[in-house]
Protein backbone atom coordinates (compact mmCIF):
# COMPACT_ATOMS: atom_id res chain seq x y z
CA UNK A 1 -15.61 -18.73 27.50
CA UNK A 2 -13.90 -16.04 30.14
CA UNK A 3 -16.85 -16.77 32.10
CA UNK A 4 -16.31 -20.76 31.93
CA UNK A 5 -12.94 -20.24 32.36
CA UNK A 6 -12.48 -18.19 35.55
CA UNK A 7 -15.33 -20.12 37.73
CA UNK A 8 -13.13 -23.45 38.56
CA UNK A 9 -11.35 -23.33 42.32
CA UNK A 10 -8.97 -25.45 41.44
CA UNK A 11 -8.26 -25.94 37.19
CA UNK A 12 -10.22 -25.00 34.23
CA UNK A 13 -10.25 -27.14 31.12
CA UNK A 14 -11.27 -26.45 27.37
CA UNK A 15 -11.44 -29.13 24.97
CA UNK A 16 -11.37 -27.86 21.11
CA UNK A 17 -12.33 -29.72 18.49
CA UNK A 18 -10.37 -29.03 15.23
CA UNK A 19 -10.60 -32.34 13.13
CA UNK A 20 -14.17 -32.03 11.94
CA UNK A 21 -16.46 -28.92 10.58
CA UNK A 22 -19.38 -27.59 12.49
CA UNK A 23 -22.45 -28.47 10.80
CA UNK A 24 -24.57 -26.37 13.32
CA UNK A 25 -23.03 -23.06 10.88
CA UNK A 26 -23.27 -22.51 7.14
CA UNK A 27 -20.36 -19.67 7.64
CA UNK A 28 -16.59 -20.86 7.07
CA UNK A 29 -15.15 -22.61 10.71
CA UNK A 30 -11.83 -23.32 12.12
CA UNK A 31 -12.33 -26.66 11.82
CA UNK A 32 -11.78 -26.15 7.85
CA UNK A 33 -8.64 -24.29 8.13
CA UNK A 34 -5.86 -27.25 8.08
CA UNK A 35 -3.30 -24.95 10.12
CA UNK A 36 -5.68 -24.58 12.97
CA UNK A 37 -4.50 -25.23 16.50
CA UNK A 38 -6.64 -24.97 19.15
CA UNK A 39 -4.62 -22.48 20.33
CA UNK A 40 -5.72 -20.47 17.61
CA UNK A 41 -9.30 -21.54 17.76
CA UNK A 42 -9.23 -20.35 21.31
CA UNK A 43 -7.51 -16.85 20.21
CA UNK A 44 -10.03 -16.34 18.10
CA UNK A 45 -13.03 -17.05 20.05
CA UNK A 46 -11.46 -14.59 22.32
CA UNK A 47 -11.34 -11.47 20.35
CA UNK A 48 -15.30 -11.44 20.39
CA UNK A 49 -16.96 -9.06 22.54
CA UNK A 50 -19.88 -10.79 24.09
CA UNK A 51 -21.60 -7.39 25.93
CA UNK A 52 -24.22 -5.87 23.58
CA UNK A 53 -23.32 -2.00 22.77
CA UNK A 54 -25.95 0.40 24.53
CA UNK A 55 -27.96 2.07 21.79
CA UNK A 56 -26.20 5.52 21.74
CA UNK A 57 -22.90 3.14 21.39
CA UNK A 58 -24.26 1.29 18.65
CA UNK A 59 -25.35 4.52 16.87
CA UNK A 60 -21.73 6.28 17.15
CA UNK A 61 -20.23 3.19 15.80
CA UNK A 62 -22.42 3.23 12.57
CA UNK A 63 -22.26 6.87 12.09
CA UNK A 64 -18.52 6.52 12.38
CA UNK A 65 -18.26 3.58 9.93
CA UNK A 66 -20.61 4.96 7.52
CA UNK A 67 -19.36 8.86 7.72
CA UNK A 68 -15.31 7.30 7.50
CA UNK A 69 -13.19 9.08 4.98
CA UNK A 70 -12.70 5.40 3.80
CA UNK A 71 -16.29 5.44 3.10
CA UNK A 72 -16.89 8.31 1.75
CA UNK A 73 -13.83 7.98 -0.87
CA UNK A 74 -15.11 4.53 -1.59
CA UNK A 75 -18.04 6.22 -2.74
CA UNK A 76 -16.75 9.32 -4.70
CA UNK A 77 -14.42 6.65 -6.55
CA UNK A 78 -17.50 4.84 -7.64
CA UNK A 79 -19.50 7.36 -8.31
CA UNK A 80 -16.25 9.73 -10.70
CA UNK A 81 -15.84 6.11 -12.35
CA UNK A 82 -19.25 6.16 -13.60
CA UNK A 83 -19.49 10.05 -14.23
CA UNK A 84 -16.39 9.90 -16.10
CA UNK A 85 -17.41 6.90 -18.25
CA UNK A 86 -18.61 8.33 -21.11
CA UNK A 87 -15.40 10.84 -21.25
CA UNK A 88 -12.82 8.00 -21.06
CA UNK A 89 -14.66 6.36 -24.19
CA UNK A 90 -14.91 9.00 -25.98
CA UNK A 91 -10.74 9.70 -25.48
CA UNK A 92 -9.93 6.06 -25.98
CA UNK A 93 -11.64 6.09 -29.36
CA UNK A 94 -10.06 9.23 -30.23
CA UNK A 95 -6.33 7.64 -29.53
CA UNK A 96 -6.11 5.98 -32.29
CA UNK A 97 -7.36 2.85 -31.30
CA UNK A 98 -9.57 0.32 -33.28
CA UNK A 99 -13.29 -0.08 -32.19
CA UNK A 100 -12.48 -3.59 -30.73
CA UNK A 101 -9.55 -2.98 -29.21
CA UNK A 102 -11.52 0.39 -27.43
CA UNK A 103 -14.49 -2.56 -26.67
CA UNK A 104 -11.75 -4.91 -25.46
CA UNK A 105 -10.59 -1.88 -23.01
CA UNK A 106 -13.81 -1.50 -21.47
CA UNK A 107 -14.70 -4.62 -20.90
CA UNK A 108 -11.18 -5.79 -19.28
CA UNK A 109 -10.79 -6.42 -15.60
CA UNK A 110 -8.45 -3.67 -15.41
CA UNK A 111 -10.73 -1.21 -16.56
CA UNK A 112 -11.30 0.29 -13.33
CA UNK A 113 -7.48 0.59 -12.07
CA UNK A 114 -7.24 2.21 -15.73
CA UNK A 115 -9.95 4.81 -15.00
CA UNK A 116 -8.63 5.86 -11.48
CA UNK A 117 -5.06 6.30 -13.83
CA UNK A 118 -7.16 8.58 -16.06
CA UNK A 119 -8.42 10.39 -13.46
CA UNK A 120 -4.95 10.79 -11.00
CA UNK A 121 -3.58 12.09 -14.22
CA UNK A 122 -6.20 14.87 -14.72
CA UNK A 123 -5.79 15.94 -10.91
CA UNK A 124 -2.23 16.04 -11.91
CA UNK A 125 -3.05 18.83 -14.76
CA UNK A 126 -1.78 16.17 -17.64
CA UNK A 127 -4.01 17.05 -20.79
CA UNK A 128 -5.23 13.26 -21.19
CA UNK A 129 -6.26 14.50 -24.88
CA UNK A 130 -3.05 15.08 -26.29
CA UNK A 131 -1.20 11.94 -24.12
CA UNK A 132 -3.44 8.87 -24.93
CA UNK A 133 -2.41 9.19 -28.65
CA UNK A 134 1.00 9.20 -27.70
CA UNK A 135 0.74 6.43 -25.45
CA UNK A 136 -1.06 4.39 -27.87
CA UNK A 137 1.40 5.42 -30.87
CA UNK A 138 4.43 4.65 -28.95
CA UNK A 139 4.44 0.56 -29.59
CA UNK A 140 1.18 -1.91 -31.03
CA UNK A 141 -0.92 -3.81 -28.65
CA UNK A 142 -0.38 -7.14 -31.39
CA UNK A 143 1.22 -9.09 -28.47
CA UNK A 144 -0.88 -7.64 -25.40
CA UNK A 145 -2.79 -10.22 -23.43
CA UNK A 146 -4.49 -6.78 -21.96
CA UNK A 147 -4.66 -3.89 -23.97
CA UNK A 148 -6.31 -1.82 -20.51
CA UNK A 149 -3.19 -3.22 -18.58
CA UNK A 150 -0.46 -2.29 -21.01
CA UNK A 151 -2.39 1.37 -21.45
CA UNK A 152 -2.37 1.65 -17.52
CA UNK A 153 1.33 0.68 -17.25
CA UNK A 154 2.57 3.45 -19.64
CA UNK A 155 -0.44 5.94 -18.09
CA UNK A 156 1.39 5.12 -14.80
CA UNK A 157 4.89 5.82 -15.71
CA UNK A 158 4.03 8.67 -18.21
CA UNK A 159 2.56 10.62 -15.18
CA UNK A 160 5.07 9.62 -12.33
CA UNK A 161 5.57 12.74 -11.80
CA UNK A 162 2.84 16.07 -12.21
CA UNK A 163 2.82 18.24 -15.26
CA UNK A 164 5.32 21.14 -15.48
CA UNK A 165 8.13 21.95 -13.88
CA UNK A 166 9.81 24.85 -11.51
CA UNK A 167 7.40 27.70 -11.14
CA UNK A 168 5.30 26.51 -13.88
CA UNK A 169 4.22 23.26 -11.88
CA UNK A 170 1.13 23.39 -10.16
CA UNK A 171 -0.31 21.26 -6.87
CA UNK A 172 -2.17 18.33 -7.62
CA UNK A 173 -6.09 18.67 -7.62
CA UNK A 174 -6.45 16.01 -4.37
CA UNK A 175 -9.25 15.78 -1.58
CA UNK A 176 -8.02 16.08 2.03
CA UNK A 177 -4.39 15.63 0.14
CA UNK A 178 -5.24 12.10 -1.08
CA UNK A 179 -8.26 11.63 -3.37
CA UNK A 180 -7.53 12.74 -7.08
CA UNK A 181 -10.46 14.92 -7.98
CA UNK A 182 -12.87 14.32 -10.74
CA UNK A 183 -12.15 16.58 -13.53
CA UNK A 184 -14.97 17.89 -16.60
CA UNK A 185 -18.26 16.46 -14.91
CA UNK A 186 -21.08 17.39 -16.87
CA UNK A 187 -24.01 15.34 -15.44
CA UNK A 188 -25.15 17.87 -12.65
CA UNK A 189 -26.56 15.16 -10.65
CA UNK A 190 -23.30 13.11 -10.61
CA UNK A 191 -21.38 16.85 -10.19
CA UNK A 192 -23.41 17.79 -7.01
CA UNK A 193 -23.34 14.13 -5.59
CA UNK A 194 -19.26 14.10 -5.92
CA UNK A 195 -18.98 17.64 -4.62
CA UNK A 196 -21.22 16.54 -1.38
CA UNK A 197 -18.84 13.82 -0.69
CA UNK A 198 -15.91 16.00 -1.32
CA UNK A 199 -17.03 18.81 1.21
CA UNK A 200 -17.88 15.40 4.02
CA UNK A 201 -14.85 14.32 3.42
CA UNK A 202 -13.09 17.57 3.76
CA UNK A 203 -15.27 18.55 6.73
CA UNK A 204 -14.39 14.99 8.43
CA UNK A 205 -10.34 15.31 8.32
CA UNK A 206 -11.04 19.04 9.77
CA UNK A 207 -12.79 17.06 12.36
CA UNK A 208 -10.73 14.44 13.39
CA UNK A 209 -7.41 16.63 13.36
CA UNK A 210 -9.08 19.20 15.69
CA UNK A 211 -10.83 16.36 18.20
CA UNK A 212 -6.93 14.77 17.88
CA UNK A 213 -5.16 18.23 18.70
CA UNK A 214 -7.64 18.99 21.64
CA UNK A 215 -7.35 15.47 23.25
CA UNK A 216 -3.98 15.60 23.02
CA UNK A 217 -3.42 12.28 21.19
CA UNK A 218 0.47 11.79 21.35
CA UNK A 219 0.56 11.18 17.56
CA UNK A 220 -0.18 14.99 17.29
CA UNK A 221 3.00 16.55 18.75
CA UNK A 222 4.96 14.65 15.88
CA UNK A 223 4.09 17.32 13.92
CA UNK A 224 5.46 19.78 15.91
CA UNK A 225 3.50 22.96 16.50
CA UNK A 226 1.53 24.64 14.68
CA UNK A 227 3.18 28.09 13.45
CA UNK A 228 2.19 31.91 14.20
CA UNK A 229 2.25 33.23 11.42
CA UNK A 230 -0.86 32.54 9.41
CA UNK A 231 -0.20 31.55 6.15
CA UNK A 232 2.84 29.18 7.53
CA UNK A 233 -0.74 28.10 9.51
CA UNK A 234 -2.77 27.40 7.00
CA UNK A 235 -0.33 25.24 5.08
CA UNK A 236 0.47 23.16 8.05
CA UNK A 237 -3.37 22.90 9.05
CA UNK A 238 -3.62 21.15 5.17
CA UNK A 239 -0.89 19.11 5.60
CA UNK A 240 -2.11 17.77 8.77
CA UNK A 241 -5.36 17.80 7.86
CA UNK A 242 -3.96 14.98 5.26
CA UNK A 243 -2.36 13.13 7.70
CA UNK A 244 -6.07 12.77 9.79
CA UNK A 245 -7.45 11.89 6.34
CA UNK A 246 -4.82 8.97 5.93
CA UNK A 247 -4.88 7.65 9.30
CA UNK A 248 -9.12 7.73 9.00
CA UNK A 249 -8.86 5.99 5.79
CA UNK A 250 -6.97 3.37 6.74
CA UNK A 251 -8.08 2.39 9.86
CA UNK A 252 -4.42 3.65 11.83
CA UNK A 253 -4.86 3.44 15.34
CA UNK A 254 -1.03 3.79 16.59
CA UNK A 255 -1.15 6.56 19.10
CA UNK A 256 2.80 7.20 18.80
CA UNK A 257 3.48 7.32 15.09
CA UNK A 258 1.01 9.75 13.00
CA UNK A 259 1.25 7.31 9.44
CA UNK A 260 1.21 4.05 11.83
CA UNK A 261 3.55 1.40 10.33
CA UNK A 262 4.66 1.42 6.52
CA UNK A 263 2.35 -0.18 4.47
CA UNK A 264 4.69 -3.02 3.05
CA UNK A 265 1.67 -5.09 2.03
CA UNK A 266 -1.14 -2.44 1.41
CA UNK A 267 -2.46 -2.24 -1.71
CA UNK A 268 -0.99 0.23 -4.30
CA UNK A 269 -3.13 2.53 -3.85
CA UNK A 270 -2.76 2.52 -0.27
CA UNK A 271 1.02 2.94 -0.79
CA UNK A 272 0.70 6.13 -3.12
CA UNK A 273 -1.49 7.61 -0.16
CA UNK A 274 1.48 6.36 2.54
CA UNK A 275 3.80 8.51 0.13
CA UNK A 276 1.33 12.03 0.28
CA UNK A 277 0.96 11.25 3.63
CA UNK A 278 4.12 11.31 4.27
CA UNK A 279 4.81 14.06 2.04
CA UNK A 280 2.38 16.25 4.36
CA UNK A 281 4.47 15.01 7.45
CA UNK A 282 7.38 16.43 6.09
CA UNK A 283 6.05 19.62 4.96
CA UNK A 284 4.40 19.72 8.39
CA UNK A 285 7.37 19.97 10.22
CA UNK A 286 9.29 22.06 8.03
CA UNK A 287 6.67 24.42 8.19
CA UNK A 288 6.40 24.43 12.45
CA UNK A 289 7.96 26.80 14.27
CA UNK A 290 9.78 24.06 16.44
CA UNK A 291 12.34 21.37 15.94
CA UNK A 292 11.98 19.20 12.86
CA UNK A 293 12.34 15.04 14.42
CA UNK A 294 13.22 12.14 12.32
CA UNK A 295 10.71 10.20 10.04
CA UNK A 296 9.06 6.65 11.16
CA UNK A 297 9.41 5.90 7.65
CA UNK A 298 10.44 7.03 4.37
CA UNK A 299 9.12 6.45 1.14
CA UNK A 300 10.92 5.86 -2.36
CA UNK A 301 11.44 8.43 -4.14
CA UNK A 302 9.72 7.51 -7.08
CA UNK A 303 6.82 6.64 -5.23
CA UNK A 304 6.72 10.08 -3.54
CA UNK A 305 7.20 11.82 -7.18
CA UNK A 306 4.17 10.08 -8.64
CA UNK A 307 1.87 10.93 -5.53
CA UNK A 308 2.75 14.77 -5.57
């Protein structure tokens, strides 16, 4: 189209057709989309790259999209679900629910958002063994539509914030700051497979934050430097070490602001990792030896709480 576009001396036309599919393609066309234009058409049309990538290009772009922390978390989350499978069961039938309501559990949609609960809880030192009964005593399930949604809903506000307090509270169990560790495995196949990912994704913020600090990316010196003294060092090397992790995850390529914009649509669990993220911004800069500068964003408090 640039091509076609550019080669007339004195006007260029383009004629778009929006008021009838194209047959020639079995994938979804503009020409299906009511609120089409062919402004938009033509929009779109231009955001393809027609130049083929050279080899080596092509080969960095896969390694980069397979070895993403977005990747590789997509993959520990799937694999922890299934390791942790058999543990979950066993707890939900030990909670004092019936067998059907325990089958009805497992075989809800939300059975997976459930899970991940379980298992953000557990990184969060709550001793699931002793809170499921509770949670299940508190009120009957008689009127539940979902008996794996109501159970996440009072998981979710029964561990808003981590187990303990004061002194006696301990950091969350997270990967790169974000991913809630899998607890108890005992497979030693799933236990080695989980702690591979773990140490790639690990090794990959490391990466990133180092390649960012080197190249002097401008979203670096928001954190201020880094400080002398080494254990002040080492804290602020995790906390932006979770900031990499977030901005890897989710794709942020803003060059000025180090969480990108705030996730007002994201999904939730994209908006618990905005609010660590943003946690390990803050502790960042209170931790650097140089001036502390004001936040892009901030998060609620509650959300920060729960994400902790």
């Amino acid at each position: 189209l640039y091509v076609a576009m550019t080669r007339g001396r004195q006007e260029n036309h383009a004629y778009v057709a929006i008021d009838r599919p194209d047959e020639d393609h079995s994938h979804a066309h503009p020409g299906d989309n009511p609120d089409a234009t062919a402004r938009s058409v033509l929009f779109g049309v231009l955001q393809h790259v027609g130049a083929e990538p050279s080899a080596h290009q092509a080969i960095v772009s896969e390694q980069n999209r397979w070895g993403s922390i977005g990747q590789l978390a997509a993959e520990y989350e799937t694999i922890a679900q299934e390791a942790q499978a058999d543990r979950w069961h066993s707890l939900l039938a030990d909670s004092g629910l019936t067998g059907m309501q325990v089958e009805d559990v497992l075989a809800s949609d939300a059975y997976g958002a459930l899970s991940a609960e379980l298992r953000n809880a557990e990184a969060n030192h709550h001793q699931l063994d002793q809170l499921l009964p509770r949670l299940v005593s508190v009120r009957g399930f008689e009127d539940a539509g979902d008996i794996a949604s109501v159970l996440h809903a009072r998981l979710a506000r029964a561990t808003m914030r981590p187990a303990g307090s004061g002194r006696t509270r301990k950091p969350p169990r997270l990967i790169a700051g974000l991913i809630p560790e899998a607890q108890n495995i005992t497979d030693p196949d799933m236990r080695q497979a989980l702690t591979e990912r773990q140490t790639l994704i690990e090794q990959r913020a490391a990466t990133l934050l180092d390649t960012a600090i080197t190249a002097g990316e401008p979203w670096t010196a928001r954190l201020n430097h880094k400080p002398d003294e080494p254990r002040k060092q080492t804290a602020w090397l995790t906390a932006a070490r979770t900031i990499a992790a977030y901005r890897d995850r989710y794709q942020i390529t803003d060059n000025q602001h180090p969480l990108g914009p705030k996730p007002e649509n994201g999904t939730v669990k994209q908006k618990i990792d905005a609010a660590r993220a943003l946690a390990a911004l803050d502790r960042a800069r209170q931790l650097s030896c140089g001036r502390e500068s004001k936040p892009q964003w901030s998060a609620s408090r509650q959300s920060v709480s729960r994400s902790l």
